[in-house]
C-alpha atoms as a PDB file:
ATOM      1  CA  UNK A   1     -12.466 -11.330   9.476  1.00  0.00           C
ATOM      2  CA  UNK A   2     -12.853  -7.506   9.606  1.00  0.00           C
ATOM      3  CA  UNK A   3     -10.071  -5.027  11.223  1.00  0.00           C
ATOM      4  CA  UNK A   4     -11.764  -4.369  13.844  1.00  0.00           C
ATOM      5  CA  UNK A   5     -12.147  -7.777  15.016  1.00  0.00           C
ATOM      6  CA  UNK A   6      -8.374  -8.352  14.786  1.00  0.00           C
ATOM      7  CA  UNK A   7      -5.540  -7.454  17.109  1.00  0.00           C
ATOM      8  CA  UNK A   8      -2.112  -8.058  16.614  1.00  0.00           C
ATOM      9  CA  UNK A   9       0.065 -10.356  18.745  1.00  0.00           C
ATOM     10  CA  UNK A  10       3.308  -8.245  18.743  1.00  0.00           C
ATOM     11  CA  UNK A  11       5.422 -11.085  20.074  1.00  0.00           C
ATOM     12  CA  UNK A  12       3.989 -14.133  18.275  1.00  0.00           C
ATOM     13  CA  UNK A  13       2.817 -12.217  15.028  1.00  0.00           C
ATOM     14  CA  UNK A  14      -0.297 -14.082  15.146  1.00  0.00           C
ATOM     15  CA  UNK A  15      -3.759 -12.353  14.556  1.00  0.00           C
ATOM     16  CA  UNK A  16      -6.211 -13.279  16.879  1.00  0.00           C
ATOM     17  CA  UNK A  17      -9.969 -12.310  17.263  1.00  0.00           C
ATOM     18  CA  UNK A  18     -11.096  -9.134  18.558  1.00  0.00           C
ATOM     19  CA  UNK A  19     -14.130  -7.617  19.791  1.00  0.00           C
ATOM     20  CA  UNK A  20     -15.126  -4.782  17.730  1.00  0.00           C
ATOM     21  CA  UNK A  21     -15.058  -1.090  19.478  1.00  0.00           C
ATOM     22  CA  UNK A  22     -18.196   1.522  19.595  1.00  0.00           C
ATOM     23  CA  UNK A  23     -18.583   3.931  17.030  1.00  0.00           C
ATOM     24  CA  UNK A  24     -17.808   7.609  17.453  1.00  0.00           C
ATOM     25  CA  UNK A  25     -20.453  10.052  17.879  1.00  0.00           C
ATOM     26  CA  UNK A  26     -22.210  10.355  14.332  1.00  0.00           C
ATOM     27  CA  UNK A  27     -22.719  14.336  14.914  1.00  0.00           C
ATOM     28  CA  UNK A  28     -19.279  14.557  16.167  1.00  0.00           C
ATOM     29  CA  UNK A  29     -16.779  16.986  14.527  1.00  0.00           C
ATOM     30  CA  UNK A  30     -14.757  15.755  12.263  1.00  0.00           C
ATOM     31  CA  UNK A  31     -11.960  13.320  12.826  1.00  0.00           C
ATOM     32  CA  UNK A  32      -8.262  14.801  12.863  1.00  0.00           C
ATOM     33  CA  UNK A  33      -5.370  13.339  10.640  1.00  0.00           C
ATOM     34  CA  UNK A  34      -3.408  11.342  12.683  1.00  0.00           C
ATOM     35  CA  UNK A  35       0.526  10.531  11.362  1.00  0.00           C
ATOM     36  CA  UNK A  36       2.517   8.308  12.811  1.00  0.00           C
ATOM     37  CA  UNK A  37       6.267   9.601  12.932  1.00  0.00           C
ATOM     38  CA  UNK A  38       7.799   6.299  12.906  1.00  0.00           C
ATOM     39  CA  UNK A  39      10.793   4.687  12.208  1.00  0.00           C
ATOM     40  CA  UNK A  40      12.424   1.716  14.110  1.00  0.00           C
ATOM     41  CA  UNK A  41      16.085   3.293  14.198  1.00  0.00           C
ATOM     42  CA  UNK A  42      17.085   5.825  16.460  1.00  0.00           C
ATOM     43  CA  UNK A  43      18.281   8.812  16.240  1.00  0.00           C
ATOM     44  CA  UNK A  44      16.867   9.735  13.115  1.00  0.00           C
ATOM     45  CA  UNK A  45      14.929  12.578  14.079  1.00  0.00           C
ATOM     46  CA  UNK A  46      11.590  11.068  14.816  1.00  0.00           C
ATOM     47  CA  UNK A  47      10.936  13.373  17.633  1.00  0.00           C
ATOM     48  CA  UNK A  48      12.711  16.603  16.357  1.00  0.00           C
ATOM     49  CA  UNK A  49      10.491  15.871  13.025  1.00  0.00           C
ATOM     50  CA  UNK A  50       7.165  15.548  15.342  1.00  0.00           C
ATOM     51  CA  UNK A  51       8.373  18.959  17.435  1.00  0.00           C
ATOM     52  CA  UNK A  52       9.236  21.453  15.012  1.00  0.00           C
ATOM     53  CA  UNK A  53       6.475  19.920  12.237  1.00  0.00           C
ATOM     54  CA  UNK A  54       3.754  19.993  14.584  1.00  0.00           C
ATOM     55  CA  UNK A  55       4.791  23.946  14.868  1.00  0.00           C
ATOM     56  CA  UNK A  56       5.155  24.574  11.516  1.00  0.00           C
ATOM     57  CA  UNK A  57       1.434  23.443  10.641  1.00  0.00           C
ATOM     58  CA  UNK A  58       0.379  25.443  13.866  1.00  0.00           C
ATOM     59  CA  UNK A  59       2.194  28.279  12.540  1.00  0.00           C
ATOM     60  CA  UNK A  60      -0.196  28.077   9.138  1.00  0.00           C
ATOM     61  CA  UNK A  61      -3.103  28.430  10.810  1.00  0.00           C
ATOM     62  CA  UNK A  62      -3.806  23.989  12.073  1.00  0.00           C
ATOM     63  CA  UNK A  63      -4.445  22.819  15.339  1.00  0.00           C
ATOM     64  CA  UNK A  64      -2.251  20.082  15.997  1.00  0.00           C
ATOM     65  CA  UNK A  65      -1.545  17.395  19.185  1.00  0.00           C
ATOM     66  CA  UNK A  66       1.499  16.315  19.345  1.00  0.00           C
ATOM     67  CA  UNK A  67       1.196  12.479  20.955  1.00  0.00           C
ATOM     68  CA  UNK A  68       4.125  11.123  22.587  1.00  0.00           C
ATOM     69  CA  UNK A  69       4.346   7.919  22.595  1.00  0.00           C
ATOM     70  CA  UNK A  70       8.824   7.710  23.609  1.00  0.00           C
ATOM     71  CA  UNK A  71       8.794   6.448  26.811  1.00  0.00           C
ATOM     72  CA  UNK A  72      12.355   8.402  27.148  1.00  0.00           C
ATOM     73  CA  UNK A  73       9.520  11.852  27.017  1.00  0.00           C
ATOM     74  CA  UNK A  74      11.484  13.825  25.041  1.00  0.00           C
ATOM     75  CA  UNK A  75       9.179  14.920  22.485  1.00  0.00           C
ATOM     76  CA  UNK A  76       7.495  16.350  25.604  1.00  0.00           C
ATOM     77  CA  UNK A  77      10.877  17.836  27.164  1.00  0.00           C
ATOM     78  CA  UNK A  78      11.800  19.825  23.399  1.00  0.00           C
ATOM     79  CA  UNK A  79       8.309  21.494  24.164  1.00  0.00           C
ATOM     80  CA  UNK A  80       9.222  22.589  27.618  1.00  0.00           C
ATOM     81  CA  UNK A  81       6.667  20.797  28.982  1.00  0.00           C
ATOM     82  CA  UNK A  82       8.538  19.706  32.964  1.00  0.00           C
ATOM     83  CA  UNK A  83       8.383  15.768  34.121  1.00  0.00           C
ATOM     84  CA  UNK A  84       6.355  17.907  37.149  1.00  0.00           C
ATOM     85  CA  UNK A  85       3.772  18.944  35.195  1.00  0.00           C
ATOM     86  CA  UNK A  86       3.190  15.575  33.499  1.00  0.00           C
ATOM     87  CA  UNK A  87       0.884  14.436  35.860  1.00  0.00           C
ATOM     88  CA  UNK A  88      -1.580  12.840  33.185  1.00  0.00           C
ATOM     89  CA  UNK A  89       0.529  11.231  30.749  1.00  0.00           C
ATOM     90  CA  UNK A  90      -0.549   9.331  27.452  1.00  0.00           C
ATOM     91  CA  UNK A  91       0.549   5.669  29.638  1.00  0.00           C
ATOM     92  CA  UNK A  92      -2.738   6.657  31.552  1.00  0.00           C
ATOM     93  CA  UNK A  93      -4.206   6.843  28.490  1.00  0.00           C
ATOM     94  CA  UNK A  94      -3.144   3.696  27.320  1.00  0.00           C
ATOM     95  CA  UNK A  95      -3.882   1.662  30.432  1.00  0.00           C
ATOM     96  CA  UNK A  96      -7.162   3.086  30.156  1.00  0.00           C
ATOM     97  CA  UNK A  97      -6.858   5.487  33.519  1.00  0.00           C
ATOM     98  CA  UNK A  98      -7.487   8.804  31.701  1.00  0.00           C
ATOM     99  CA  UNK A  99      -9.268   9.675  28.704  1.00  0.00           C
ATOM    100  CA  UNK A 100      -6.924  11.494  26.364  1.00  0.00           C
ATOM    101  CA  UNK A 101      -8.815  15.057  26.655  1.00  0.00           C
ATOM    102  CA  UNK A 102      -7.002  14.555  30.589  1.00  0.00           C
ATOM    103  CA  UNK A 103      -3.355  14.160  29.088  1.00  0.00           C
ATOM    104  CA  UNK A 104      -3.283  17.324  26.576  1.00  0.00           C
ATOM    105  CA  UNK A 105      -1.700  20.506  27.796  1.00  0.00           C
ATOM    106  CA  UNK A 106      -1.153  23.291  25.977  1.00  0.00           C
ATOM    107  CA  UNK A 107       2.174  24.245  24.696  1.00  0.00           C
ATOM    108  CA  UNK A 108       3.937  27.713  24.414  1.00  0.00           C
ATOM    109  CA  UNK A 109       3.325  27.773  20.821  1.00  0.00           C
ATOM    110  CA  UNK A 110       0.049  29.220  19.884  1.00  0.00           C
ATOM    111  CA  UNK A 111      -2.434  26.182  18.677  1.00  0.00           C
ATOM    112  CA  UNK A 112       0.270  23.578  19.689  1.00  0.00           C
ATOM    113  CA  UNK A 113      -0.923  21.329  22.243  1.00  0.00           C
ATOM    114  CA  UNK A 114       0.705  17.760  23.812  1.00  0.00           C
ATOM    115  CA  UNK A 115      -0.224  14.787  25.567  1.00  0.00           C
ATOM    116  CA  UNK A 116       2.866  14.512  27.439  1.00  0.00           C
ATOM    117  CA  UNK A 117       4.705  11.339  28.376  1.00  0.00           C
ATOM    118  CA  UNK A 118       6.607   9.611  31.143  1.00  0.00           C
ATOM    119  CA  UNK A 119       9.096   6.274  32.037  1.00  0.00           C
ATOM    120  CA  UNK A 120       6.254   4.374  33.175  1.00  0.00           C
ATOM    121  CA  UNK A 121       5.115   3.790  29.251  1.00  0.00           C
ATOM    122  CA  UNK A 122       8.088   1.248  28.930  1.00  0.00           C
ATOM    123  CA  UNK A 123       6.045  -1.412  31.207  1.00  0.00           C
ATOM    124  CA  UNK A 124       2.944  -0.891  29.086  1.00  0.00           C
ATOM    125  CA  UNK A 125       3.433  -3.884  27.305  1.00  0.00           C
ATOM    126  CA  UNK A 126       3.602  -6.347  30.495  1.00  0.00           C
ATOM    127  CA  UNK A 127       0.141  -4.366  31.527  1.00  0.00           C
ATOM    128  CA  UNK A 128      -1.802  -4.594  28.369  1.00  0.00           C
ATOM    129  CA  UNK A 129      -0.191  -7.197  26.810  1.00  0.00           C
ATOM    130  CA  UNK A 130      -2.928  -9.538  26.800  1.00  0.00           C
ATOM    131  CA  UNK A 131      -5.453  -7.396  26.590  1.00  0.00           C
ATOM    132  CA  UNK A 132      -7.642  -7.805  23.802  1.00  0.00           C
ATOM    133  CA  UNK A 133      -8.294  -4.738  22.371  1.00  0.00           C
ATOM    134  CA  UNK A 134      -4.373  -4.128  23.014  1.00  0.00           C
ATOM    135  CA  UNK A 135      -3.628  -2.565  19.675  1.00  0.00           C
ATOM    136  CA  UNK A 136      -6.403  -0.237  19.529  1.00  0.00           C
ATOM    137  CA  UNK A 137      -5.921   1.577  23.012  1.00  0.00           C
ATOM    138  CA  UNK A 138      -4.614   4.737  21.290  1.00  0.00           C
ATOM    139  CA  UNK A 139      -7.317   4.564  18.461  1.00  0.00           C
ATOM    140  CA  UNK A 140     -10.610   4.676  20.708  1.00  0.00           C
ATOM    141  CA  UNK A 141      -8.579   7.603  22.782  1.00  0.00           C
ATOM    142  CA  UNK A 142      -7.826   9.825  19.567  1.00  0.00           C
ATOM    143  CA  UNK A 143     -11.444   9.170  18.608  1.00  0.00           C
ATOM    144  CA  UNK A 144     -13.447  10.755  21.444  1.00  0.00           C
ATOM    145  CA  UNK A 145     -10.673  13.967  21.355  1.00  0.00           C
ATOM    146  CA  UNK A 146     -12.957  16.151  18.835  1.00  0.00           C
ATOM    147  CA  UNK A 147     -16.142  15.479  20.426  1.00  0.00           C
ATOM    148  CA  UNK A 148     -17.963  15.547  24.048  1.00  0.00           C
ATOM    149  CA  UNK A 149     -17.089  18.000  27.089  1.00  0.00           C
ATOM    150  CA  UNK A 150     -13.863  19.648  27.077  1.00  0.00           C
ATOM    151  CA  UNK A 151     -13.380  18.770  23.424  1.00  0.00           C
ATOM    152  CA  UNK A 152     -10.799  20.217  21.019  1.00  0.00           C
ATOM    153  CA  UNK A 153     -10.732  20.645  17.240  1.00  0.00           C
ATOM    154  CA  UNK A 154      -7.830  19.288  15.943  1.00  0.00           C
ATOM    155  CA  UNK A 155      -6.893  19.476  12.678  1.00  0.00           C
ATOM    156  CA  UNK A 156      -3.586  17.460  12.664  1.00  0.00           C
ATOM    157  CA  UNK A 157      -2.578  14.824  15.953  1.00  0.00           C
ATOM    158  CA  UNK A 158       1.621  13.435  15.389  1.00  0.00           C
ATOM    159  CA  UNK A 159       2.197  10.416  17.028  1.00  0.00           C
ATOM    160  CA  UNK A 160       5.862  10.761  18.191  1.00  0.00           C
ATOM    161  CA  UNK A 161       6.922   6.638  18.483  1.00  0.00           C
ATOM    162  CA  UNK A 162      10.038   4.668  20.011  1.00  0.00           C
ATOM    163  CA  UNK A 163      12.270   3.472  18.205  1.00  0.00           C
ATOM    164  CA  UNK A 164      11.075   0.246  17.908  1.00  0.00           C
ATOM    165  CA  UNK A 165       8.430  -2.296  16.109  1.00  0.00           C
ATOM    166  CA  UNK A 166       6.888  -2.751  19.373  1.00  0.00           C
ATOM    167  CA  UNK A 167       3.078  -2.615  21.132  1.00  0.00           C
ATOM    168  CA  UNK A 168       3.459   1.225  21.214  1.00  0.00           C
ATOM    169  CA  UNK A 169       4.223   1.356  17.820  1.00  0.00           C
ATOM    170  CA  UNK A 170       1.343  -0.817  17.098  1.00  0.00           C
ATOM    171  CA  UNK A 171      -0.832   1.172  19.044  1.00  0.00           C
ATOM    172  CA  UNK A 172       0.268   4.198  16.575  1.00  0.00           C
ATOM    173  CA  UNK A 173      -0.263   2.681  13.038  1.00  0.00           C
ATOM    174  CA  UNK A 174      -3.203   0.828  14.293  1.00  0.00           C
ATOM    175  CA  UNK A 175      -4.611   4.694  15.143  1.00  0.00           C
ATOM    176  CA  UNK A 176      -3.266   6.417  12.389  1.00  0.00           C
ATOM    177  CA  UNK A 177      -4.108   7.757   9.083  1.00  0.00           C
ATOM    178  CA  UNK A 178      -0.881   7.759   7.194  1.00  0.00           C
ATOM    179  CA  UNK A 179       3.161   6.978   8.399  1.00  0.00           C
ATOM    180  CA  UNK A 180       5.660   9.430   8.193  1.00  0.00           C
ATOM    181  CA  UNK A 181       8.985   8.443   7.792  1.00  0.00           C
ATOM    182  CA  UNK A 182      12.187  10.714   9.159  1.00  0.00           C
ATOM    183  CA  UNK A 183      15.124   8.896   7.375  1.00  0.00           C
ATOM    184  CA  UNK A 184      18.529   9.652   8.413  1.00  0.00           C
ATOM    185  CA  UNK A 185      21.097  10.530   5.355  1.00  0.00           C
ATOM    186  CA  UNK A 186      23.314   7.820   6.302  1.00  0.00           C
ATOM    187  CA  UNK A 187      25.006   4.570   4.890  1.00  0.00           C
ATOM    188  CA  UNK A 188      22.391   2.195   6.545  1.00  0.00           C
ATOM    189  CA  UNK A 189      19.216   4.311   5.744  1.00  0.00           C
ATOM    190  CA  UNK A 190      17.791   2.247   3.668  1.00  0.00           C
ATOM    191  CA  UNK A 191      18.607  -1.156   5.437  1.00  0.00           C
ATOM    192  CA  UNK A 192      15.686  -0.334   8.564  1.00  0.00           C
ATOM    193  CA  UNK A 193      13.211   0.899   5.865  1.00  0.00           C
ATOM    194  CA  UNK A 194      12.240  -2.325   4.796  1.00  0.00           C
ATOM    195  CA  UNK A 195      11.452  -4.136   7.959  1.00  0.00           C
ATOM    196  CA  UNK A 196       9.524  -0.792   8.595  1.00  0.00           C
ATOM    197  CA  UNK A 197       7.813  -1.220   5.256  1.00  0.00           C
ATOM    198  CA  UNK A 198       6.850  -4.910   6.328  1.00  0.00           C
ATOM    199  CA  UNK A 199       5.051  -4.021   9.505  1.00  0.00           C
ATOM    200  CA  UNK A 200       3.086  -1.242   7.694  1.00  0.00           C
ATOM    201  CA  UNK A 201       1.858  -4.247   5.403  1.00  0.00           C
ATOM    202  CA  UNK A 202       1.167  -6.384   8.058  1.00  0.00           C
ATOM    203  CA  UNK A 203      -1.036  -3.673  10.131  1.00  0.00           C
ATOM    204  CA  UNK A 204      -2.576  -2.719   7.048  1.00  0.00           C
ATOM    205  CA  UNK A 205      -3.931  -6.653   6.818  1.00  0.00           C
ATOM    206  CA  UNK A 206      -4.746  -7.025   9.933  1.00  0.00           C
ATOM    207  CA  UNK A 207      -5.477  -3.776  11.609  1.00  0.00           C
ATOM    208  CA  UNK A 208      -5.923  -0.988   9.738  1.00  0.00           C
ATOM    209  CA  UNK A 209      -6.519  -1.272   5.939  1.00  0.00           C
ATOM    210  CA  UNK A 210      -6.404   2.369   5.884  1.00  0.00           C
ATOM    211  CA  UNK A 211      -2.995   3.043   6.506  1.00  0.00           C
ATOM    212  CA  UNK A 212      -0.511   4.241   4.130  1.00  0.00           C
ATOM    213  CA  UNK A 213       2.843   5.732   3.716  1.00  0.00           C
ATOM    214  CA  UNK A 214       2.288   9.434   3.535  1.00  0.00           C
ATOM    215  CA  UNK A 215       5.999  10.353   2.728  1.00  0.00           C
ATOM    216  CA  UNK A 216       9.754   9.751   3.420  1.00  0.00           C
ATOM    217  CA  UNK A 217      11.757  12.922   4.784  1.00  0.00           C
ATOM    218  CA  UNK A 218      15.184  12.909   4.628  1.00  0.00           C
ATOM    219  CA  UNK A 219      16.918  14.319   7.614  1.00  0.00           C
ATOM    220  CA  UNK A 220      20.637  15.171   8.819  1.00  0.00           C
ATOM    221  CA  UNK A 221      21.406  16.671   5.394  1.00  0.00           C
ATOM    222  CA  UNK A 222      24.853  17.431   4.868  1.00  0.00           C
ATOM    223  CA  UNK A 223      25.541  18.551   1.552  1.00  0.00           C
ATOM    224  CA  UNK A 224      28.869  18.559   1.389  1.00  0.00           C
ATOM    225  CA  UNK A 225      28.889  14.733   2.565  1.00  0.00           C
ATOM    226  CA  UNK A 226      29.389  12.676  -1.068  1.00  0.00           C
ATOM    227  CA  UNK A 227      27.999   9.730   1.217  1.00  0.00           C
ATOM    228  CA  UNK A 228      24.791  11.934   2.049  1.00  0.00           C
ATOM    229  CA  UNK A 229      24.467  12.751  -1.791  1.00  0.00           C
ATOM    230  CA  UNK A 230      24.130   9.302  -2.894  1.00  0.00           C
ATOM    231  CA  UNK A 231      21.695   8.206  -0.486  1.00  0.00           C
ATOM    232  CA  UNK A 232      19.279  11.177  -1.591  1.00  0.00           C
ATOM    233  CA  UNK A 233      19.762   9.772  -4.470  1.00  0.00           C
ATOM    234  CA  UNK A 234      19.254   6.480  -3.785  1.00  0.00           C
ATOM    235  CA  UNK A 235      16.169   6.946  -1.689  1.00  0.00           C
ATOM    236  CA  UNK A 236      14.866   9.013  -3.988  1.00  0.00           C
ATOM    237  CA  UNK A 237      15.168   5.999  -6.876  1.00  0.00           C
ATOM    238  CA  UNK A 238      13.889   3.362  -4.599  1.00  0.00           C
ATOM    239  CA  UNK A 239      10.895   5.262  -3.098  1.00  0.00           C
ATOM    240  CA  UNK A 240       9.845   7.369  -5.835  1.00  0.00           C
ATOM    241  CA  UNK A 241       7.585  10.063  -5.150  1.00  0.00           C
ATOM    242  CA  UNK A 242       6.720   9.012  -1.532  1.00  0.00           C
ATOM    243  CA  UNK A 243       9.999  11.037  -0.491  1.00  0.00           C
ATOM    244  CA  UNK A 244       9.350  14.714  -0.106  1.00  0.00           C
ATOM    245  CA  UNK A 245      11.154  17.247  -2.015  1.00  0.00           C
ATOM    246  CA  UNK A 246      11.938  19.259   1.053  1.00  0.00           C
ATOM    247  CA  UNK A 247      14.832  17.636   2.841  1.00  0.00           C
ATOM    248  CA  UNK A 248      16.074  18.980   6.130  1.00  0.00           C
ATOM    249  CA  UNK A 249      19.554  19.774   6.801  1.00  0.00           C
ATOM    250  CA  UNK A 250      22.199  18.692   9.289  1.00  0.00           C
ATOM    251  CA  UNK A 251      22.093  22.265  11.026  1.00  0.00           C
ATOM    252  CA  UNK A 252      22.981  23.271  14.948  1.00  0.00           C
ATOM    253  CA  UNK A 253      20.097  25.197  15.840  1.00  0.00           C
ATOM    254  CA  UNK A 254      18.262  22.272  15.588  1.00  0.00           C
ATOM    255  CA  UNK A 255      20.423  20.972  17.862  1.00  0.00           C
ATOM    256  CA  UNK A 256      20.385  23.298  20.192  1.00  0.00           C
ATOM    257  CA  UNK A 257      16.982  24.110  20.748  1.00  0.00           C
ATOM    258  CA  UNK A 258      15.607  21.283  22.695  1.00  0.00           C
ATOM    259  CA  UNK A 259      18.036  22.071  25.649  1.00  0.00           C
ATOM    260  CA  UNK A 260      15.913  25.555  25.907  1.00  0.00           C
ATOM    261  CA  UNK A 261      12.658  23.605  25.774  1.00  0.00           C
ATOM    262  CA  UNK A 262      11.661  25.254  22.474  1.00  0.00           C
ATOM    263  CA  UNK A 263      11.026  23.933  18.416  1.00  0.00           C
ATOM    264  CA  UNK A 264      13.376  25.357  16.548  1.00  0.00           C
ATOM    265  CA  UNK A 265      11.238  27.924  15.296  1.00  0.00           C
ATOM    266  CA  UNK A 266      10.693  29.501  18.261  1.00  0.00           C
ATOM    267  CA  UNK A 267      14.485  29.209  18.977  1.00  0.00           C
ATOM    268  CA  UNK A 268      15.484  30.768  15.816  1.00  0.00           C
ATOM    269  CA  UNK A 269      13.330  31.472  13.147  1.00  0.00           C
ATOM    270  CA  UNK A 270      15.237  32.522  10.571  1.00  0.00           C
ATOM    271  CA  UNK A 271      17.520  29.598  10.476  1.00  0.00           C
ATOM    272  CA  UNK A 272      17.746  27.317   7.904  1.00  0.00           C
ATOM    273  CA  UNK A 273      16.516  24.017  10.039  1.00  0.00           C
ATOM    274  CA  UNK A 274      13.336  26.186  10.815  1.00  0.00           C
ATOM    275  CA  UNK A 275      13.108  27.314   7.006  1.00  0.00           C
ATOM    276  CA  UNK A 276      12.885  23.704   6.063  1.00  0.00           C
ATOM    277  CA  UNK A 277      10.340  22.472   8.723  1.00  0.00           C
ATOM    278  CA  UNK A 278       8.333  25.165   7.215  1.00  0.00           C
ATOM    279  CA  UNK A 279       8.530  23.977   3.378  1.00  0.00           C
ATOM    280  CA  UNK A 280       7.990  20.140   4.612  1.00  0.00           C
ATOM    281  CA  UNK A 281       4.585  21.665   6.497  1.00  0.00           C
ATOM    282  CA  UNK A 282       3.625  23.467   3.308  1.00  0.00           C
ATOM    283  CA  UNK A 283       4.104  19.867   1.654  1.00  0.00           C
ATOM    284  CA  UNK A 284       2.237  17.675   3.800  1.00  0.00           C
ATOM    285  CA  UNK A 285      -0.890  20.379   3.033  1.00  0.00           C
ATOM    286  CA  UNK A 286      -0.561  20.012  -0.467  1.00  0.00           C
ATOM    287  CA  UNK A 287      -0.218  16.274  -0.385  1.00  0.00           C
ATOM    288  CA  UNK A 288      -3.149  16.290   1.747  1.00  0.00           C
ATOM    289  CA  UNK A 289      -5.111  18.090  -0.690  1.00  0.00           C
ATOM    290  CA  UNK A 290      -3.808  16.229  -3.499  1.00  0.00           C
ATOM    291  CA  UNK A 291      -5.134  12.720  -1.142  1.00  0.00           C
ATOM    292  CA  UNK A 292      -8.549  14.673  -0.807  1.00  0.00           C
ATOM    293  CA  UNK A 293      -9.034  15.250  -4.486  1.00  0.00           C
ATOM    294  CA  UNK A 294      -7.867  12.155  -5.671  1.00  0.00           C
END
């Protein structure tokens, strides 16, 4: 049976059929990359990666959507973006009230735009949950965003997830082109990454044979932490050369700058957290590239 006449059953794990869903417009602009920042732990920096990412590529010249899928909103909150103003959010989306072109607002970085989210995305699965084209809700959205009225020309769409293997998350790898992975440099790191790595497989066979790891960034860096040594190290043996050379550092500006509503590089440029998010950005290009040619 084909992917697109699948659909996972997040709560049985069972595959059942699915109707398959209408083709984008052929003279359409082209699609965007879509990564899924996902990982099934919290506080990892899932959402700080998907902020201050999102503004370094926007700061080299992309267009880039951030999509927040947390129903906790606070990819949307870092980007100053007020639970007032949210009055499209991407659960409309979802539910199929809004198209997503109706949930983006702009941000106050140049190029940096958000579909914003709200609370009422943690009921989504009791809503949808038997709907059968549940897992691809966010993939037919993304793929109308480039083309028709009011349409935008995104380079790069981030799907900020929950942290958890849920419908949401679902949604997210079923839409997207590659995973990122944030990975905390702590003791347990590498104890989430393989359930993580299991429901990649498992979307990839059922969903979305597309979908691949694009790369592993290490986050909370502390370098004078032994402990924080060894699991670069470790990582870095297990995973190979899916982790990225840049790693990003345990660092208090980065801390600090989603209580002012800003990415750190608005907040402080110069700072080493913002000097980092810049170098992974540069990365991600160049493995892109690299993807193209090969």
């Amino acid at each position: 049976m084909a992917d697109d006449e699948k659909a996972a059953d997040v709560n049985s794990g069972e595959v059942v059929p699915f109707p398959g869903e209408p083709k984008p417009d052929a003279a359409a602009p082209g699609p965007a990359r879509v990564l899924a920042v996902a990982n099934q732990k919290g506080g990892v920096g899932k959402t700080t990666t998907a902020i201050n990412l999102g503004t370094a590529l926007a700061a080299i010249g992309e267009h880039v959507l951030i999509v927040d899928l947390d129903p906790q909103g606070n990819a949307s909150t870092g980007l100053g973006i007020e639970r007032r103003a949210r009055r499209t959010s991407t659960y409309d989306v979802l539910t199929g009230a809004a198209p997503m072109r109706e949930a983006v607002v702009p941000t106050a970085v140049p190029q940096l735009f958000i579909a914003p989210s709200t609370l009422d995305l943690s009921g989504l699965e009791l809503e949808i949950g038997q709907a059968r084209d549940r897992a691809f809700r966010l993939r037919s959205a993304l793929n109308a965003i480039n083309s028709g009225d009011r349409s935008y020309d995104f380079s790069y769409v981030l799907v900020d997830c929950p942290p958890s293997l849920n419908l949401i998350t679902v949604n997210a790898m079923a839409a997207a082109d590659s995973i990122l992975v944030p990975l905390q440099c702590e003791f347990f790191a590498l104890e989430g990454l393989s359930q993580l790595m299991k429901t990649v497989e498992q979307v990839r066979s059922t969903l979305n044979p597309k979908l691949s790891i694009h790369g592993i960034v290490l986050t909370m860096y502390d370098s004078r932490n032994n402990l924080a040594n060894q699991v670069v190290a470790d990582v870095r043996q297990h995973m190979g050369r899916k982790v990225y050379d840049t790693v990003i550092p345990r660092n208090v500006r980065i801390s600090e700058a989603p209580s002012y509503g800003k990415p750190v590089l608005v907040y402080d440029l110069k700072c080493v957290g913002s000097e980092a998010y810049l170098r992974l950005a540069t990365e991600i290009i160049q493995r892109e590239k690299e993807l193209k040619a090969g």
